[in-house]
Protein backbone atom coordinates (compact mmCIF):
# COMPACT_ATOMS: atom_id res chain seq x y z
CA UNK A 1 41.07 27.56 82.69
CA UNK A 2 44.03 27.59 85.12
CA UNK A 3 46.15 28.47 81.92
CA UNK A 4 44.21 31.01 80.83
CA UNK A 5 44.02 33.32 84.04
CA UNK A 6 47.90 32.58 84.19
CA UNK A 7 48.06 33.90 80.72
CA UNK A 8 46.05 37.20 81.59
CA UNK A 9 47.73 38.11 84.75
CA UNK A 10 51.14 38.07 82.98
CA UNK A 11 49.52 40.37 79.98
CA UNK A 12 49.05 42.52 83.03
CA UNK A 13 52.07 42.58 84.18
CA UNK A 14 53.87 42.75 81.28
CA UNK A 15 51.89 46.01 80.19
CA UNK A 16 52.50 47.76 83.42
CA UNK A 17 56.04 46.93 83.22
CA UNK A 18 55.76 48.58 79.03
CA UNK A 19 53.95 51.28 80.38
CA UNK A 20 56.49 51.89 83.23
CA UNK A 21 59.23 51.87 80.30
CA UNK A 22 57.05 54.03 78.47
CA UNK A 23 57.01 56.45 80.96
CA UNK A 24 60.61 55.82 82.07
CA UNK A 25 61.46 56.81 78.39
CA UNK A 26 59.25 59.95 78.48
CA UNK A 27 61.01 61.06 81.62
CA UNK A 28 64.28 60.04 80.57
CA UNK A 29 63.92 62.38 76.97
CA UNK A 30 62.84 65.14 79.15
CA UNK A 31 65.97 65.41 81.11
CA UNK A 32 68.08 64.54 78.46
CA UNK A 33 66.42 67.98 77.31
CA UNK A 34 66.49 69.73 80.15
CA UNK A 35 70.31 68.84 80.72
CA UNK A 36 71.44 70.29 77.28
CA UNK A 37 68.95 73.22 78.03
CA UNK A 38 71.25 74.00 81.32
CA UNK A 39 74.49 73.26 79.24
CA UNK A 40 73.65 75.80 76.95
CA UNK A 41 72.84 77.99 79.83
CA UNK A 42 75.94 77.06 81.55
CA UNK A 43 77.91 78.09 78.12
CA UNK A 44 76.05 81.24 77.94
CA UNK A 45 77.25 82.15 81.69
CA UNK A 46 80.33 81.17 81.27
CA UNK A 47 80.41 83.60 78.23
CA UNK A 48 79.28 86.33 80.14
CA UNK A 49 81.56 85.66 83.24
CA UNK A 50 84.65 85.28 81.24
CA UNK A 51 83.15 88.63 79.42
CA UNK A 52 82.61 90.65 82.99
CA UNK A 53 86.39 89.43 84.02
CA UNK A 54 88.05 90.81 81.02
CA UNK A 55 86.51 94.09 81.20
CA UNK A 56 86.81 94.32 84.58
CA UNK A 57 90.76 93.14 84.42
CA UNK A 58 90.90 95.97 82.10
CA UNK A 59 89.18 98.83 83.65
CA UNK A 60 91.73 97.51 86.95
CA UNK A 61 94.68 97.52 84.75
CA UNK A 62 93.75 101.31 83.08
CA UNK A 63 92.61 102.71 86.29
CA UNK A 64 96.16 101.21 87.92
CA UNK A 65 98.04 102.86 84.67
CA UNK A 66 95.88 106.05 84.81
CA UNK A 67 96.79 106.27 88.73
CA UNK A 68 100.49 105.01 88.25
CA UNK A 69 101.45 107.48 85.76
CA UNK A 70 99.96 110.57 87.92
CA UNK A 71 101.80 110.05 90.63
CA UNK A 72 105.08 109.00 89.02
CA UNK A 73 104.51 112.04 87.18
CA UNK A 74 104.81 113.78 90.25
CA UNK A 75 107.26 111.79 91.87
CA UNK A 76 109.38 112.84 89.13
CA UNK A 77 108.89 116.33 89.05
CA UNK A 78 109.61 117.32 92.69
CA UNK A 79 112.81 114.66 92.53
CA UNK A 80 114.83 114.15 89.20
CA UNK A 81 117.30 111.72 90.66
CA UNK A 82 114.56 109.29 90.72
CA UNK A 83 113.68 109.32 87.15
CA UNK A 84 114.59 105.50 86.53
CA UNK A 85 111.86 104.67 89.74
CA UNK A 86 107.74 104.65 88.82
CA UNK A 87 105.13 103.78 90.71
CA UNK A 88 103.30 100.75 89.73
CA UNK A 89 99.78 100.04 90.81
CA UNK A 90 98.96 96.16 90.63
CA UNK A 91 95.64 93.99 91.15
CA UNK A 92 95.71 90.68 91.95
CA UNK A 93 93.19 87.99 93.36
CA UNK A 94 93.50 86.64 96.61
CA UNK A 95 90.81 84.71 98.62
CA UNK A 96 88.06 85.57 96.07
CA UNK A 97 88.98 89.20 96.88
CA UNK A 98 90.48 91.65 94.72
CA UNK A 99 93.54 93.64 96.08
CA UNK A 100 95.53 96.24 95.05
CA UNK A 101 99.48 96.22 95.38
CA UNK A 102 101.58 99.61 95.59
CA UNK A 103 105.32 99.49 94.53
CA UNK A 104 107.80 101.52 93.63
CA UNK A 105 109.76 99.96 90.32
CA UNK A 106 113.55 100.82 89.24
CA UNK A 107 114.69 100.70 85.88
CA UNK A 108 116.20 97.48 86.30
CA UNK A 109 112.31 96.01 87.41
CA UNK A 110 113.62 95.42 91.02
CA UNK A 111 110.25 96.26 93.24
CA UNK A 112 109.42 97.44 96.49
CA UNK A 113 107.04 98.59 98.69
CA UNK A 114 106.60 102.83 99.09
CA UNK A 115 106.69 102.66 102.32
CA UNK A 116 110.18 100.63 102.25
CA UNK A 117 112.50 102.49 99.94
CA UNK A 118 111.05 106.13 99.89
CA UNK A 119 112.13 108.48 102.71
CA UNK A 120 112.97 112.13 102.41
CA UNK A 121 109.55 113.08 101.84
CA UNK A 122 109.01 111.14 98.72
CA UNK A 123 106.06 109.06 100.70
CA UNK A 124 104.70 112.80 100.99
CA UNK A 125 104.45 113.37 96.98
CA UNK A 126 103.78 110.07 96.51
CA UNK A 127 100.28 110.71 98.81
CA UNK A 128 99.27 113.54 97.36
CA UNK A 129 99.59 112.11 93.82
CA UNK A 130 97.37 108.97 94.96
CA UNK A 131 94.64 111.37 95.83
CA UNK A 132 94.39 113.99 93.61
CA UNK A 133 94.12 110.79 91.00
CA UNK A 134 91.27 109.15 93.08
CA UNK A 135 89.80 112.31 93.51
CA UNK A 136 89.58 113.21 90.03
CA UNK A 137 88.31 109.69 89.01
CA UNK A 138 85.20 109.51 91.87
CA UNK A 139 83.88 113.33 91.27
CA UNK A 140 83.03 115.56 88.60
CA UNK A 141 85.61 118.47 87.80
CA UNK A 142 83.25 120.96 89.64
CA UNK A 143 83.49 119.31 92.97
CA UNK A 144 86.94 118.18 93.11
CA UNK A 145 88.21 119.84 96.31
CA UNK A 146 90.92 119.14 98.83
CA UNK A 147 92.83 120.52 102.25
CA UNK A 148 95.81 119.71 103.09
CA UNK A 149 97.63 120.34 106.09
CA UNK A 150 101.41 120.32 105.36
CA UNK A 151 101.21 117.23 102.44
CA UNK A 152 105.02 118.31 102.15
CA UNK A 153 106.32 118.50 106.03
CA UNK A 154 108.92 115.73 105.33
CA UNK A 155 110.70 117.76 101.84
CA UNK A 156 113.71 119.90 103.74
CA UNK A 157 116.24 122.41 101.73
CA UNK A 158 114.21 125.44 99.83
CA UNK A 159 114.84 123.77 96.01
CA UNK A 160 112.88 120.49 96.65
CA UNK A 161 110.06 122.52 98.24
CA UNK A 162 109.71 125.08 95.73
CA UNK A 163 109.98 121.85 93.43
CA UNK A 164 106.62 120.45 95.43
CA UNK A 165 105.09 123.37 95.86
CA UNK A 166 105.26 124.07 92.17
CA UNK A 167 104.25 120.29 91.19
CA UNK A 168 101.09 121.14 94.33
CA UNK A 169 100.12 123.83 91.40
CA UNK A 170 100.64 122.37 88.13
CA UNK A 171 98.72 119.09 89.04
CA UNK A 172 95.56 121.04 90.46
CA UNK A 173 95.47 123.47 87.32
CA UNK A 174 95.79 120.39 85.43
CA UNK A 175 93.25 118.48 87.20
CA UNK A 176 90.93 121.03 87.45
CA UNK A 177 91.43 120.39 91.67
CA UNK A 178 90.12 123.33 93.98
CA UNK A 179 93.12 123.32 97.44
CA UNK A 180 93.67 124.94 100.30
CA UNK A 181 96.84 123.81 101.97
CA UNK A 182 98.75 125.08 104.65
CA UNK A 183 102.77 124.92 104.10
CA UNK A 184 105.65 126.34 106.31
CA UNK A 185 109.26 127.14 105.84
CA UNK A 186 111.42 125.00 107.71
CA UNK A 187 114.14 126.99 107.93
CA UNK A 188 115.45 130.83 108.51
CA UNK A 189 116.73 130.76 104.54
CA UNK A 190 113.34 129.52 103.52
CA UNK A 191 111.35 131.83 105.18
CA UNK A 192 108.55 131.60 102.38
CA UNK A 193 108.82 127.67 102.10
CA UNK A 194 108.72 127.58 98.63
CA UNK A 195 105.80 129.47 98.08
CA UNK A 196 107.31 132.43 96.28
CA UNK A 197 107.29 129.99 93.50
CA UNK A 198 103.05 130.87 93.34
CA UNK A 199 104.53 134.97 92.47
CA UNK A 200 102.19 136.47 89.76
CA UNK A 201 100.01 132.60 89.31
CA UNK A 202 96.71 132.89 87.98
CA UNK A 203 93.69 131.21 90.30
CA UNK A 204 96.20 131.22 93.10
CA UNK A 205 95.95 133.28 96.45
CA UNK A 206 99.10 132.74 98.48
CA UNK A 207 99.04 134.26 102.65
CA UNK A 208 101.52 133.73 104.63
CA UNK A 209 100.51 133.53 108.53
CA UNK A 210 103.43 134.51 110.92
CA UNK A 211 102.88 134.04 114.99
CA UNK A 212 103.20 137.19 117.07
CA UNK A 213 102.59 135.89 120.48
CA UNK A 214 100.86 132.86 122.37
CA UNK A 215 97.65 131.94 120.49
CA UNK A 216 98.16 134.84 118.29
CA UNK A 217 98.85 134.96 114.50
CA UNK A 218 99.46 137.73 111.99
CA UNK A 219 98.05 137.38 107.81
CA UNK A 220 100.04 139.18 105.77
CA UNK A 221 99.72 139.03 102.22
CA UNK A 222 103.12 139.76 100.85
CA UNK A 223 105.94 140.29 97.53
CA UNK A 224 101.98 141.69 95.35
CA UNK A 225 101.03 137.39 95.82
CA UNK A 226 97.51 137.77 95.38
């Protein structure tokens, strides 16, 4: 008798402990599955990350080539001596942030910063270029508009600024860019600054402003520049 209850309570034991298996099993199948489910997933993600960085590197590396060519362009027109220098835009990851590097590049691939190896007003062309490119890739051609107050105040000696005033011209005609900017002569053998360069231009109204007395300025629309 003592035998046979002994015999019964380990049946009961032993098929909780089968159906504890049972159900360990069960469990353990469905994670198995669930794991390759999320490693699939994973692989998909990765897919679509690596995807997302590689079109992203290369709308960064056109929009850096797009930019970098306009204003070396420019850069070039307004000073030929510096036809072995461009201007390089760079991004590069730092942080988890994406930032963007300016240099100026000589034919040799020595590199520096703009603001470090370009005086004589080349900082000023340099400027202008970076925003007419900007400007042209965040609005539509009908709204691209911009005033400038002297963009060329650091270019001396009348052939460089007929040289920028002429490059201030061709890039908005080309751009399809709407300007006002206000320009003066710095000196009594420049006394147009440049601008007679604009004589006879189509889409192009040219005043010149002289000052008569305290607070008081004369327009005079001269030379037929209309």
């Amino acid at each position: 008798m003592i035998e046979a209850t002994m015999s019964s309570g380990l049946r009961k034991k032993i098929d909780t402990y089968v159906t504890e298996r049972n159900m360990i099993k069960q469990r353990l199948a469905e994670a198995e599955a669930a794991l390759l489910i999320a490693r699939t997933r994973q692989v998909d993600l990765d897919v679509v990350q690596n995807t997302v960085q590689y079109v992203a590197a290369r709308v960064q590396t056109n929009f850096g080539n797009h930019v970098g060519a306009l204003v070396t362009k420019a850069m070039h027109h307004v000073f030929p001596t510096k036809r072995n220098e461009f201007f390089v835009v760079r991004f590069r990851e730092n942080r988890g942030k994406t930032e963007c590097e300016l240099r100026i590049r000589t034919e040799k691939g020595d590199e520096a910063h703009p603001f470090a190896c370009s005086g004589g007003g080349v900082w000023d062309i340099l400027a202008f270029g970076l925003r007419g490119a900007c400007l042209v890739l965040e609005q539509p051609p009908s709204t691209r508009f911009l005033v400038l107050d002297e963009p060329f105040k650091f270019i001396h000696g009348a052939t460089l600024r007929k040289r920028a005033v002429q490059m201030l011209y061709n890039t908005c005609k080309m751009l399809n860019i709407q300007a006002i900017a206000v320009h003066q002569s710095d000196d009594a053998s420049d006394s147009e600054g440049g601008l007679d360069v604009l004589e006879g231009k189509p889409d192009c109204a040219v005043y010149l402003v002289r000052l008569k007395g305290y607070e008081l300025s004369e327009v005079v629309n001269e030379r037929g520049l209309t």
